[in-house]
Protein backbone atom coordinates (compact mmCIF):
# COMPACT_ATOMS: atom_id res chain seq x y z
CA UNK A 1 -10.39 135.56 -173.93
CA UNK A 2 -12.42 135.09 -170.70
CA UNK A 3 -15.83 133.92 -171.09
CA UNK A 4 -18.70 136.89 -169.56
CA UNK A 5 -19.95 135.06 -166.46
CA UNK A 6 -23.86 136.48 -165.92
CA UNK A 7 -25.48 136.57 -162.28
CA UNK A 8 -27.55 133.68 -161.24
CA UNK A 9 -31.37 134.36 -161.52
CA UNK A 10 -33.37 133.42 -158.64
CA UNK A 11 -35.37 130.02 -159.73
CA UNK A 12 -39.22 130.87 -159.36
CA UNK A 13 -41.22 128.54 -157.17
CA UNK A 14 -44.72 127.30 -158.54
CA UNK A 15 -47.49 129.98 -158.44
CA UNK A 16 -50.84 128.97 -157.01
CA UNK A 17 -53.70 130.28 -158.33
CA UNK A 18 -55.93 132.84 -156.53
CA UNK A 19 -59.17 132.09 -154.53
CA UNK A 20 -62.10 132.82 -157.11
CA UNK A 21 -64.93 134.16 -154.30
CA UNK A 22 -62.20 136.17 -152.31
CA UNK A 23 -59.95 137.04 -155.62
CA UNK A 24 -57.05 136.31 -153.21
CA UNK A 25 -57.68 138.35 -150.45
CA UNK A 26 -59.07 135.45 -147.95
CA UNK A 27 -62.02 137.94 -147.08
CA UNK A 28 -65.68 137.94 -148.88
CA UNK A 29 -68.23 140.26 -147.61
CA UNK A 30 -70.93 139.36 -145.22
CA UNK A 31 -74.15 141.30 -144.83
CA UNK A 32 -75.73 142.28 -141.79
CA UNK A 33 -79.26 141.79 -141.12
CA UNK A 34 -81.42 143.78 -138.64
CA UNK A 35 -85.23 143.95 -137.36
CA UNK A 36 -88.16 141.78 -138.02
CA UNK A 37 -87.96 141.71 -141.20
CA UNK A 38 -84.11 141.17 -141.43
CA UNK A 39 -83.77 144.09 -143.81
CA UNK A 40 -80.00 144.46 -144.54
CA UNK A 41 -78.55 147.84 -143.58
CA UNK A 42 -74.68 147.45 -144.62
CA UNK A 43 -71.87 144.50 -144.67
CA UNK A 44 -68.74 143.55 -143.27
CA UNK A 45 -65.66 141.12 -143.93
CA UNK A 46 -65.54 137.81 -143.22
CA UNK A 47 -63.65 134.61 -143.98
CA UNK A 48 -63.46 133.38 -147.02
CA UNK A 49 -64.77 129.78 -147.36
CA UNK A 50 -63.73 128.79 -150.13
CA UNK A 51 -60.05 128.66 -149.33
CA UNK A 52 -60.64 129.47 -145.34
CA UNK A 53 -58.70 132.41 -145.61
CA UNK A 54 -55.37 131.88 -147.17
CA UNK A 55 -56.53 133.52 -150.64
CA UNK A 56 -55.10 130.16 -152.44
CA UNK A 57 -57.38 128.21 -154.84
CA UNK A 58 -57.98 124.80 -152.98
CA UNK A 59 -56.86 121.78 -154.99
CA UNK A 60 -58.90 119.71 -157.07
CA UNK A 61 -61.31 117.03 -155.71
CA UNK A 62 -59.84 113.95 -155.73
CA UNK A 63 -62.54 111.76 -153.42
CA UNK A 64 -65.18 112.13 -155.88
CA UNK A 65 -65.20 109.89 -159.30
CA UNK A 66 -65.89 112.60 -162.47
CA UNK A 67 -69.34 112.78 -163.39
């Protein structure tokens, strides 16, 4: 008797985690100021700096000795 041959899974690649600030999306919003008094009036999308828009958590820092 034959041995059942099963399809090939694709192999998953390694998941990065999500931005934290932007919760993956890469965008945060920005408020917008206006007048004397810079009273904010509504907001609008900008980049994310955490991970400069790519929605993927930046790596650890390695420069820095643990504190």
């Amino acid at each position: 008797m034959a041995t059942k041959r099963m399809p090939k899974t694709p192999a998953s690649g390694p998941t990065t985690a999500k931005c934290g600030p932007c919760k993956g999306t890469g965008e945060v919003p920005v408020p917008v100021r206006v007048g004397r008094n810079r009273r904010v009036v509504g907001a609008q999308n900008g980049m994310c700096l955490g991970c400069f828009g790519t929605g993927q958590a930046p790596p650890p820092d390695t420069t820095r000795p643990p504190a």
